[in-house]
C-alpha atoms as a PDB file:
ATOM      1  CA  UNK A   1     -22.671 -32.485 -24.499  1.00  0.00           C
ATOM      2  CA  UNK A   2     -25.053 -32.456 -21.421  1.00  0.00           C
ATOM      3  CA  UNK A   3     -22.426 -33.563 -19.167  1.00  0.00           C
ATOM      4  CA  UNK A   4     -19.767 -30.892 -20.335  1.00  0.00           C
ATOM      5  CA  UNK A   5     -22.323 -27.926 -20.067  1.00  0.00           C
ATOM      6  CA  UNK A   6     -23.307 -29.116 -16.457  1.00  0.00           C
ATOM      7  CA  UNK A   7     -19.866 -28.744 -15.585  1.00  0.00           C
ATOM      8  CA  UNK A   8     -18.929 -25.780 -17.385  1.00  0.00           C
ATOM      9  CA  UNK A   9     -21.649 -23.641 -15.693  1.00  0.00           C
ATOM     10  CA  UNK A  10     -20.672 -23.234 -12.293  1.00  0.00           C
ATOM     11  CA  UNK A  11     -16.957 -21.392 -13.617  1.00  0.00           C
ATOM     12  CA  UNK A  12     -18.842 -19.317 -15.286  1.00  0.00           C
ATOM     13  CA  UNK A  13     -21.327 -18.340 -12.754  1.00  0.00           C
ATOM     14  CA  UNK A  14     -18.102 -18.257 -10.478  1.00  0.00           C
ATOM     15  CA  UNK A  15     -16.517 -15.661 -12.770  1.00  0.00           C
ATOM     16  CA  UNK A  16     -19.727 -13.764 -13.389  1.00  0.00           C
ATOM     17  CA  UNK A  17     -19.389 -12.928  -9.548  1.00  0.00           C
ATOM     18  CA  UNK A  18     -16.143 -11.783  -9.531  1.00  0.00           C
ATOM     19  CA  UNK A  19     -16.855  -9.919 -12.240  1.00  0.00           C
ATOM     20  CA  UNK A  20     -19.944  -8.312 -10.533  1.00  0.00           C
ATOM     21  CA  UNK A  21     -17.577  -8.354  -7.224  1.00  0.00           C
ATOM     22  CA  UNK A  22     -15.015  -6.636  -8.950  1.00  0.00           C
ATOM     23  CA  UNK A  23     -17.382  -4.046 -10.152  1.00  0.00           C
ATOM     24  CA  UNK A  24     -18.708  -3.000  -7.141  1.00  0.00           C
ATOM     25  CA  UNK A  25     -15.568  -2.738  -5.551  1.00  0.00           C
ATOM     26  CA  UNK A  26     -14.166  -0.141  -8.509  1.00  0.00           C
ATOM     27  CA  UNK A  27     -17.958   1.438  -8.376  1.00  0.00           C
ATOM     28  CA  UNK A  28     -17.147   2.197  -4.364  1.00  0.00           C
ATOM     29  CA  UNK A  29     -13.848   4.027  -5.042  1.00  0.00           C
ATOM     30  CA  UNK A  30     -15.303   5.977  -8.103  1.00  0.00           C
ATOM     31  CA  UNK A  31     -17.790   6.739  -5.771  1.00  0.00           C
ATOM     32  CA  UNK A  32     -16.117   8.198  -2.637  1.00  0.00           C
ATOM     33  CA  UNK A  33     -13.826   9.503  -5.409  1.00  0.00           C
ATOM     34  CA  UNK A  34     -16.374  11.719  -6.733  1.00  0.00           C
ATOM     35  CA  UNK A  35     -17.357  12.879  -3.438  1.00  0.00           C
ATOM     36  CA  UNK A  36     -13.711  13.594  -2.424  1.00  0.00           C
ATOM     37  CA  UNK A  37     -12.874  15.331  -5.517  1.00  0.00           C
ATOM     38  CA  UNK A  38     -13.993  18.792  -4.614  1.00  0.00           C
ATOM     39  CA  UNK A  39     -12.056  18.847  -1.626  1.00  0.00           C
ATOM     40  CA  UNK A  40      -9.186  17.894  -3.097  1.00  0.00           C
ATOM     41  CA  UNK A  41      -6.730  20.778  -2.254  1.00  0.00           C
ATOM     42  CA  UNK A  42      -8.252  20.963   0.997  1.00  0.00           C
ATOM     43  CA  UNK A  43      -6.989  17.195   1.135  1.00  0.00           C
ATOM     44  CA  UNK A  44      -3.902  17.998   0.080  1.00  0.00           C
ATOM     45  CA  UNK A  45      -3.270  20.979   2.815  1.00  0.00           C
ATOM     46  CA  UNK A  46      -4.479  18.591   5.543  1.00  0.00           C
ATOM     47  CA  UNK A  47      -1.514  15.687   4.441  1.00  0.00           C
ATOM     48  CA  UNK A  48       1.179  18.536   4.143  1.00  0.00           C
ATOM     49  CA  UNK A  49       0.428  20.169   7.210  1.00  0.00           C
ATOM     50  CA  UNK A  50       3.392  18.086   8.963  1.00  0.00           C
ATOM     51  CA  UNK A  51       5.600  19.331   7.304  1.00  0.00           C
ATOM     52  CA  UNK A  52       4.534  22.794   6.388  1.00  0.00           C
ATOM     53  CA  UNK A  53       4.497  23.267  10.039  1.00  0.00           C
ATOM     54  CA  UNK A  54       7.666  23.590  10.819  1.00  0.00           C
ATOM     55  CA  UNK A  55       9.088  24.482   7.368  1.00  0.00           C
ATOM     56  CA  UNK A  56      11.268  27.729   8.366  1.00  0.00           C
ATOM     57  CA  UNK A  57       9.512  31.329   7.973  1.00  0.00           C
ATOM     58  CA  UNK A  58      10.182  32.749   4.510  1.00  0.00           C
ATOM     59  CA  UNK A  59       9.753  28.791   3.307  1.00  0.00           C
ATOM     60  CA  UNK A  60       7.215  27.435   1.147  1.00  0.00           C
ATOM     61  CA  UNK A  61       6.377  24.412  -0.938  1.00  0.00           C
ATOM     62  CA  UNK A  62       6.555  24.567  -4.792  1.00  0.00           C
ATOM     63  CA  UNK A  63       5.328  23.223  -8.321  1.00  0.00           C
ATOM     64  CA  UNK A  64       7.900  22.597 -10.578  1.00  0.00           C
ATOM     65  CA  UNK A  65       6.132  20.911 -12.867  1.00  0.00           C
ATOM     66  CA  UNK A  66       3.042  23.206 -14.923  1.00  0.00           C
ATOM     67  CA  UNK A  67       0.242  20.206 -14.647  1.00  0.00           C
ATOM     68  CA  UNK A  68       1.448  19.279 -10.687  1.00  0.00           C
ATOM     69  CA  UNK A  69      -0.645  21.743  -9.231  1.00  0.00           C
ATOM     70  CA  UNK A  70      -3.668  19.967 -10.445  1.00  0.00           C
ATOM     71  CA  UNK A  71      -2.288  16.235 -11.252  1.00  0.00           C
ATOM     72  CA  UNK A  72      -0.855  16.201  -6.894  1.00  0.00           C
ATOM     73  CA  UNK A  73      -4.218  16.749  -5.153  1.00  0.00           C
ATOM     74  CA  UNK A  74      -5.977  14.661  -8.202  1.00  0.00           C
ATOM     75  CA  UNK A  75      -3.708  11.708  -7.412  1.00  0.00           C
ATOM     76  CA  UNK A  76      -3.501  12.145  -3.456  1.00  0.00           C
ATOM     77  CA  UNK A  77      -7.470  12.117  -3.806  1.00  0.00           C
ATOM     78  CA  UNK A  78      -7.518   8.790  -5.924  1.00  0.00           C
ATOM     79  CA  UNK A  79      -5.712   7.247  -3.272  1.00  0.00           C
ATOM     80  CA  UNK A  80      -7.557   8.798  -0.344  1.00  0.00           C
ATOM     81  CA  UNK A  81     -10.672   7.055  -2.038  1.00  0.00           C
ATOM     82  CA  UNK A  82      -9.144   3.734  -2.401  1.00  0.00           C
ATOM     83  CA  UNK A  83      -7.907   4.466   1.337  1.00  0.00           C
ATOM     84  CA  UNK A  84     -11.773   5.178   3.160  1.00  0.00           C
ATOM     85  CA  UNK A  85     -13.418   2.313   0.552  1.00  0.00           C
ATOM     86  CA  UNK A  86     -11.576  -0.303   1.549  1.00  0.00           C
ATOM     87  CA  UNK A  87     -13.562  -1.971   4.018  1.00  0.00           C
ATOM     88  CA  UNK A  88     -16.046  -2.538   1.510  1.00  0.00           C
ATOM     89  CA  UNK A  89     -13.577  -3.650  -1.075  1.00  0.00           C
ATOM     90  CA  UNK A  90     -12.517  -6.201   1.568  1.00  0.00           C
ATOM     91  CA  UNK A  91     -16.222  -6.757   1.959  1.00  0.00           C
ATOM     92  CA  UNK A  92     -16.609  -7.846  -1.655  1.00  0.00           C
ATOM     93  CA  UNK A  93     -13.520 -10.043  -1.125  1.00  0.00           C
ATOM     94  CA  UNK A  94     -15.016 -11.613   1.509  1.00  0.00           C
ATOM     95  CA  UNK A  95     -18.437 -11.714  -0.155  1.00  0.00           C
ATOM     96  CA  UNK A  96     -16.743 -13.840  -3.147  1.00  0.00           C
ATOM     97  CA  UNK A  97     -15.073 -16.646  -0.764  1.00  0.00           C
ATOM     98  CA  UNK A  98     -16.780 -16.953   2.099  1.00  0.00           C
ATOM     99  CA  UNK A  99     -19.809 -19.368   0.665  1.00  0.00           C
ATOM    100  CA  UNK A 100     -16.713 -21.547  -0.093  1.00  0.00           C
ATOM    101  CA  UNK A 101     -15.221 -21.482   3.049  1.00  0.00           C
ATOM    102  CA  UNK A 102     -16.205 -23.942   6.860  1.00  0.00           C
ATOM    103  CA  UNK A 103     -17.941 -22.346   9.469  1.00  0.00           C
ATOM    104  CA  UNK A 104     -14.934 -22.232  11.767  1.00  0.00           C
ATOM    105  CA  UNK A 105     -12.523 -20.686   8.990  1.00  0.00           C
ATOM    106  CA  UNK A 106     -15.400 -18.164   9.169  1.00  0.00           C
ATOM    107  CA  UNK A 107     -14.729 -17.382  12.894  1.00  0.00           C
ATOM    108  CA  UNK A 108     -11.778 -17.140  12.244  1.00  0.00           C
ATOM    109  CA  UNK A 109     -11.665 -15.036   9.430  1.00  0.00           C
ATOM    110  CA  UNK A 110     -14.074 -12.532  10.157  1.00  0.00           C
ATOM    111  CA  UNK A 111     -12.166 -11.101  13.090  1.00  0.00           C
ATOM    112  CA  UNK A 112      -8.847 -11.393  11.327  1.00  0.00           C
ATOM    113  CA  UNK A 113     -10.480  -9.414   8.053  1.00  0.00           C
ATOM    114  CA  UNK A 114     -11.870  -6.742  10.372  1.00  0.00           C
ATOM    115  CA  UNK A 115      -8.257  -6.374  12.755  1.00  0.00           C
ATOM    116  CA  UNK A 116      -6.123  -5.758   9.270  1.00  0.00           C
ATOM    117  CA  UNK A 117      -8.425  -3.244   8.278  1.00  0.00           C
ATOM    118  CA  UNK A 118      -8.254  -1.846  11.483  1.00  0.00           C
ATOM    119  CA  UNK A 119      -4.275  -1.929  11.755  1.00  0.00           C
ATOM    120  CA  UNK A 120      -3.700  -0.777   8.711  1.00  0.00           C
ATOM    121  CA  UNK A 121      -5.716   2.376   9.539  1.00  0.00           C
ATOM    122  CA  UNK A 122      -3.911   2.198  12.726  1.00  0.00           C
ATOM    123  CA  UNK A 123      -0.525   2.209  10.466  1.00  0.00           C
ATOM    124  CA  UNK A 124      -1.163   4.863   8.685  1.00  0.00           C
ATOM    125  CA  UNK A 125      -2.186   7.303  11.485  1.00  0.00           C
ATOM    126  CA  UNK A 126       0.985   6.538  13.193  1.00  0.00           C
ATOM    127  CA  UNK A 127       3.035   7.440  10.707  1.00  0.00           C
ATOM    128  CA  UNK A 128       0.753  10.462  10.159  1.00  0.00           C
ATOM    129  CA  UNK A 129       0.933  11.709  13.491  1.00  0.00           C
ATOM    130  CA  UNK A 130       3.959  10.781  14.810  1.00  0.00           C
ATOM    131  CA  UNK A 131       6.313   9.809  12.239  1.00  0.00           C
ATOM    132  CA  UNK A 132       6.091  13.184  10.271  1.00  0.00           C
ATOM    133  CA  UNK A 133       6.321  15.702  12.742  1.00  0.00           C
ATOM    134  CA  UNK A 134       9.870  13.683  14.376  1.00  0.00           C
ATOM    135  CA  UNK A 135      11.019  12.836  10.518  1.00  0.00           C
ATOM    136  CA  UNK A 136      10.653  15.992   8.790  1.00  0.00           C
ATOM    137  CA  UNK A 137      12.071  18.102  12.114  1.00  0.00           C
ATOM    138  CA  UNK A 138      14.722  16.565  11.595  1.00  0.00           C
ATOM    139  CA  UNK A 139      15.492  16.496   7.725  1.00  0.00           C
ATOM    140  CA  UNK A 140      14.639  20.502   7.924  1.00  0.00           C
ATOM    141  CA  UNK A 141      17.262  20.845  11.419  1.00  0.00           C
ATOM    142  CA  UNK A 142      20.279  19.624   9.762  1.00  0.00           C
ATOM    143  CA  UNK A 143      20.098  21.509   6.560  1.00  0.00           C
ATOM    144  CA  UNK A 144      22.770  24.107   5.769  1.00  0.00           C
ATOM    145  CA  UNK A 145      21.860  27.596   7.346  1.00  0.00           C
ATOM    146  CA  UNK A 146      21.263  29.431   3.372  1.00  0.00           C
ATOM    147  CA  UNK A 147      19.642  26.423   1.953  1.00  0.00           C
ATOM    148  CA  UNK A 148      15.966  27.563   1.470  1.00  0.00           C
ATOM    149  CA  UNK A 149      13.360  25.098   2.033  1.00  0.00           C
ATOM    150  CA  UNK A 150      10.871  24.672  -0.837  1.00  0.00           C
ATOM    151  CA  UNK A 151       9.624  20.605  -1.245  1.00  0.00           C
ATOM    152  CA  UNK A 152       8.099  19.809  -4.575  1.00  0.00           C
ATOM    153  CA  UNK A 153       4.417  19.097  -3.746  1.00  0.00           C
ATOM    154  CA  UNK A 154       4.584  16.444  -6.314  1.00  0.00           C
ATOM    155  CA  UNK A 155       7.595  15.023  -4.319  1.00  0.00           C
ATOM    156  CA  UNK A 156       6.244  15.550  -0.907  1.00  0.00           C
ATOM    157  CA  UNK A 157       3.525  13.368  -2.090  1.00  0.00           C
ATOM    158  CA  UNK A 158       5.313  10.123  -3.134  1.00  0.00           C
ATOM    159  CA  UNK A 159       7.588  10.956  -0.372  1.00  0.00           C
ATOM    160  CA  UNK A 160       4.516  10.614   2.293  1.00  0.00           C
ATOM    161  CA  UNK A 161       2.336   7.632   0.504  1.00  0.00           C
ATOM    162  CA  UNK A 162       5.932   5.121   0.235  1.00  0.00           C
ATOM    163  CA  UNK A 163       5.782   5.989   4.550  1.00  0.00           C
ATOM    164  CA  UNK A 164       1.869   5.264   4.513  1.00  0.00           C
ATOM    165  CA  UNK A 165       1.893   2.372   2.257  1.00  0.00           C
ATOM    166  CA  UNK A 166       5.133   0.682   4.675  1.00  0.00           C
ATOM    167  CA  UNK A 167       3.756   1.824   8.041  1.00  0.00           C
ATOM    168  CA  UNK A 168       0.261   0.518   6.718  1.00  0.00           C
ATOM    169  CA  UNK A 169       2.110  -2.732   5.684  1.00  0.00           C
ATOM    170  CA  UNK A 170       4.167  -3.579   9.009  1.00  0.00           C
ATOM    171  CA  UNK A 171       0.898  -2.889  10.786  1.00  0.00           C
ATOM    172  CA  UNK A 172      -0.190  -6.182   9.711  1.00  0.00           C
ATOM    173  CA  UNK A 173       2.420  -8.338  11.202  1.00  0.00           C
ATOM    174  CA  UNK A 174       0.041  -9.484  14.131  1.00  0.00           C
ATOM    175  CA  UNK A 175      -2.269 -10.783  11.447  1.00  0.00           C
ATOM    176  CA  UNK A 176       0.592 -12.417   9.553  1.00  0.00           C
ATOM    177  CA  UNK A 177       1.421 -14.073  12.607  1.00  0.00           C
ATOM    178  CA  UNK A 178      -1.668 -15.244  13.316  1.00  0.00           C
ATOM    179  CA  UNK A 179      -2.318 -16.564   9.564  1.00  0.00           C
ATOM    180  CA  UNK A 180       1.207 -18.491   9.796  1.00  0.00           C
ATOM    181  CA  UNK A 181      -0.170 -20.152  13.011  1.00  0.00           C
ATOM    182  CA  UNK A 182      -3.269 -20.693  11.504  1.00  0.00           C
ATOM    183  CA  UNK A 183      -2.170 -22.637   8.176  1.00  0.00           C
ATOM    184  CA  UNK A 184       0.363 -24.735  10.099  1.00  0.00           C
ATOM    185  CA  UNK A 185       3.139 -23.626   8.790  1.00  0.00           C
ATOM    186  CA  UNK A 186       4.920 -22.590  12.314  1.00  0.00           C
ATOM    187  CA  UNK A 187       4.372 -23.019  15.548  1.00  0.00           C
ATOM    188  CA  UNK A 188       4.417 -20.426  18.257  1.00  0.00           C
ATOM    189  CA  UNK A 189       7.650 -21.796  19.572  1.00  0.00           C
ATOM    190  CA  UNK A 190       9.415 -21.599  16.475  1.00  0.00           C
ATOM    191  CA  UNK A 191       8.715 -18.306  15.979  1.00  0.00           C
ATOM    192  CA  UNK A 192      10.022 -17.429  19.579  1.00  0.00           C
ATOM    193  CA  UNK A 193      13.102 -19.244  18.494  1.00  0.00           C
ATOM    194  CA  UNK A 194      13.087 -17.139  15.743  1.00  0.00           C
ATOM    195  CA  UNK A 195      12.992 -13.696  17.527  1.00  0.00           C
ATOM    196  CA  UNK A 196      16.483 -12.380  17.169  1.00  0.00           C
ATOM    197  CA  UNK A 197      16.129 -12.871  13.253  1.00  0.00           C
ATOM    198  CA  UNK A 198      12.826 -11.409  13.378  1.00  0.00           C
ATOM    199  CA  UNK A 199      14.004  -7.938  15.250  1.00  0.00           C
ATOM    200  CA  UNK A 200      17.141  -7.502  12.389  1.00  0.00           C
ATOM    201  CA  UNK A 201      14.824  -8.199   9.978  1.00  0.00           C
ATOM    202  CA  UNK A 202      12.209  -5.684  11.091  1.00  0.00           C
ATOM    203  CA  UNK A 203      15.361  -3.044  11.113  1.00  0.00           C
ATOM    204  CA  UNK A 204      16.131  -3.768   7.613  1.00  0.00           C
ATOM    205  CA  UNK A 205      12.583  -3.581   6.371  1.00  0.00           C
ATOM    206  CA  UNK A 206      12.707  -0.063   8.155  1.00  0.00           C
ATOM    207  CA  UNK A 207      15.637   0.960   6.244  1.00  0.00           C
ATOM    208  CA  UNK A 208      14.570  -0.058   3.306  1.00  0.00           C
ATOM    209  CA  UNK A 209      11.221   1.184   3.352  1.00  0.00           C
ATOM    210  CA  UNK A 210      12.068   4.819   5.120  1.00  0.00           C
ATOM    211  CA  UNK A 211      14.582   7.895   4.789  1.00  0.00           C
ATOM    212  CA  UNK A 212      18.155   7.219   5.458  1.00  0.00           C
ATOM    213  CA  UNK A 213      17.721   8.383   8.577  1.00  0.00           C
ATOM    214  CA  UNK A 214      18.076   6.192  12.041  1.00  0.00           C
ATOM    215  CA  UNK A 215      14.896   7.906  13.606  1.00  0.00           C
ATOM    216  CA  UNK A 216      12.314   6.806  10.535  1.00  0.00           C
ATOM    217  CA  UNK A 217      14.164   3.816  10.867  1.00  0.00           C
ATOM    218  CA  UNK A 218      13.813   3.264  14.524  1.00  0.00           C
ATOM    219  CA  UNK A 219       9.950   4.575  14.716  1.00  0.00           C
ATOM    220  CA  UNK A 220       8.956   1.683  11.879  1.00  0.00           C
ATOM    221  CA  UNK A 221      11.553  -1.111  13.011  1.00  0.00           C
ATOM    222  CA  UNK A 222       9.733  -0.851  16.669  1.00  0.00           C
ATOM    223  CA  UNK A 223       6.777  -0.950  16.444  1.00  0.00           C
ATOM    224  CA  UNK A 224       6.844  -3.756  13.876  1.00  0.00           C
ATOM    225  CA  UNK A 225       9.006  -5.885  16.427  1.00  0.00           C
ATOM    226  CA  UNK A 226       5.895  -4.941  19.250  1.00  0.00           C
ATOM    227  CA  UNK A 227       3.461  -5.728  16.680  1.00  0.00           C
ATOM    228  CA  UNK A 228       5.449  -9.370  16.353  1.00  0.00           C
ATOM    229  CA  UNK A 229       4.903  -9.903  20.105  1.00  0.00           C
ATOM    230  CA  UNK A 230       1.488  -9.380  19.655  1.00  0.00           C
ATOM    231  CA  UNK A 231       0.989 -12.004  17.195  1.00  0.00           C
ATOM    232  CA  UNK A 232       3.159 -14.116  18.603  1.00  0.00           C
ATOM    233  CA  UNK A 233       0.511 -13.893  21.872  1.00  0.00           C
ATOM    234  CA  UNK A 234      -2.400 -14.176  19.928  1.00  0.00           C
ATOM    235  CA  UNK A 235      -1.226 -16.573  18.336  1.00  0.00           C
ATOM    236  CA  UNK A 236      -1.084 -19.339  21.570  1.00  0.00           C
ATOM    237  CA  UNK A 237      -4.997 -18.861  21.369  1.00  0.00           C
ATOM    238  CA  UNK A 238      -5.048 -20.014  17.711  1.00  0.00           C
ATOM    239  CA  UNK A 239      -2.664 -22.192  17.984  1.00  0.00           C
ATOM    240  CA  UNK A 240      -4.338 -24.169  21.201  1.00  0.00           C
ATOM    241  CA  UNK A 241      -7.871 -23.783  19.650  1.00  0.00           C
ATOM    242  CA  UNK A 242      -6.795 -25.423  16.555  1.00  0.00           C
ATOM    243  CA  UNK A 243      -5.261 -28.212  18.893  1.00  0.00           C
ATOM    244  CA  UNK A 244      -8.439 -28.349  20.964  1.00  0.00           C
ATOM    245  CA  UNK A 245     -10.993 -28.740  17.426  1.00  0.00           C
ATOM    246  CA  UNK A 246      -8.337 -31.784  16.020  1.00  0.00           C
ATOM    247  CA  UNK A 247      -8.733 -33.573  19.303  1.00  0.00           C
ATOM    248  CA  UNK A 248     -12.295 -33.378  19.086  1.00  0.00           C
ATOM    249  CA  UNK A 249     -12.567 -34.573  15.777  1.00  0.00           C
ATOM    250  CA  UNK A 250     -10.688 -37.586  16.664  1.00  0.00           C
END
C-alpha cells in the first residue's frame, strides 16, 4: 500500500502544477482583459482603421445585429488579451516542462520559444500593415459603381482575425523547420529536395486561408516560402550542432 502511494504521488503533484500552471495562465488573460476592457471601442477603431480608410465618402460600417455593437469590441478585446499575454502563457508552458527536459534541449528551446513568439507578432503586424491596406483597396476598387459600402462590424471582425490567426500561423515556418531538423525527422537536404512541393504548397495554404483574391494570396504564399528559406538556413546550424554533440558522445 506503501509502494502504490509512493508512486502515485508524483502524478498528482505533476497535475497539481498544471493545474496551478493552467491557472495562472487564464488569471494573465483575465487580467490584461480587465485592463483592456475599457478601451474596447477604441480597440476596435484602431483594427478597422484599414479599411475604414479608404471606404468611399458617404460609406460607413454597420450593425446588423442589436447586441453586435457591444458583443464585436467585447470579443475583439478577449482576443487582444489572449494576443499581448501570451508570452507569459508560453512562460507557464515552459515553466511546466522544462525541469523535465536536458540542458542542451534547454538551449535549444529557449531561443526557439522566444523566436515563435516573436514571429508570430511579426505575422500579425504584417498582415496588419500591409496586407489590409493592398487587400481591402482592392475588394472596395472592383465593386459596382452604386453598390454602397457598409461592412458588418461583426463581419469585418472574423474577416480580419481568420487573416491574423493564418499570417500569425505561416510566420512560424522557420521554427517548424528548425523543430523537424531538430527531432530527426528530415534532413536539411531533403527538405531542399523538397522545395518545389514546398512553394505549391505554401500557395494553397494561401488560398485556403485568405480571400479569393490572387493578391492576399500572393502576400501570404511569399512570405511563407521566404520564411522556408530561413529555416531551411538555420537549420544547417542545428543540424551540424546536433552532428557535432553525437560525435562527442561517442
Amino acid at each position: 500500500m506503501t509502494e502504490s502511494s509512493d508512486q502515485a504521488q508524483p502524478l498528482v503533484a505533476h497535475l497539481t502544477e498544471l493545474r496551478d500552471r493552467l491557472l495562472k495562465a487564464l488569471l494573465s488573460v483575465l487580467v490584461v482583459f480587465l485592463c483592456l476592457f475599457p478601451f474596447a471601442n477604441e480597440i476596435y477603431t484602431f483594427v478597422s482603421e484599414p479599411l475604414r480608410a479608404i471606404l468611399p465618402p458617404g460609406s460607413t460600417m454597420i450593425a446588423t445585429e442589436v447586441a453586435s455593437p457591444f458583443l464585436t469590441p467585447f470579443k475583439l478585446t478577449l482576443f487582444a488579451a489572449l494576443f499581448v499575454a501570451i508570452p507569459y502563457v508560453l512562460f507557464q508552458i515552459w515553466s511546466f516542462i522544462a525541469p523535465g527536459m536536458y540542458r542542451q534541449e534547454k538551449r535549444l528551446a529557449i531561443p526557439l520559444l522566444i523566436s515563435s513568439v516573436l514571429l508570430f507578432y511579426a505575422g500579425a503586424a504584417f498582415a496588419y500593415f500591409v496586407v489590409f491596406p493592398l487587400v481591402f483597396a482592392f475588394f472596395t476598387s472592383i465593386g459596382p459603381a452604386d453598390v454602397a459600402i457598409m461592412t458588418d462590424i461583426n463581419r469585418y471582425l472574423d474577416f480580419v482575425l481568420k487573416l491574423f490567426f493564418a499570417f500569425g500561423l505561416a510566420f512560424e515556418i522557420p521554427i517548424v523547420a528548425v523543430l523537424l531538423i531538430w527531432a530527426g525527422v528530415t534532413t536539411t537536404e531533403a527538405l531542399k529536395q523538397k522545395r518545389p512541393f514546398i512553394i505549391v504548397f505554401c500557395f494553397v495554404f494561401g488560398m485556403l486561408l485568405t480571400p479569393p483574391d490572387v493578391i492576399s494570396q500572393a502576400l501570404l504564399a511569399i512570405p511563407m516560402w521566404l520564411l522556408f528559406e530561413v529555416g531551411v538556413f538555420f537549420s544547417r546550424f542545428i543540424e551540424r550542432d546536433t552532428h557535432d554533440n553525437s560525435a562527442a558522445d561517442d
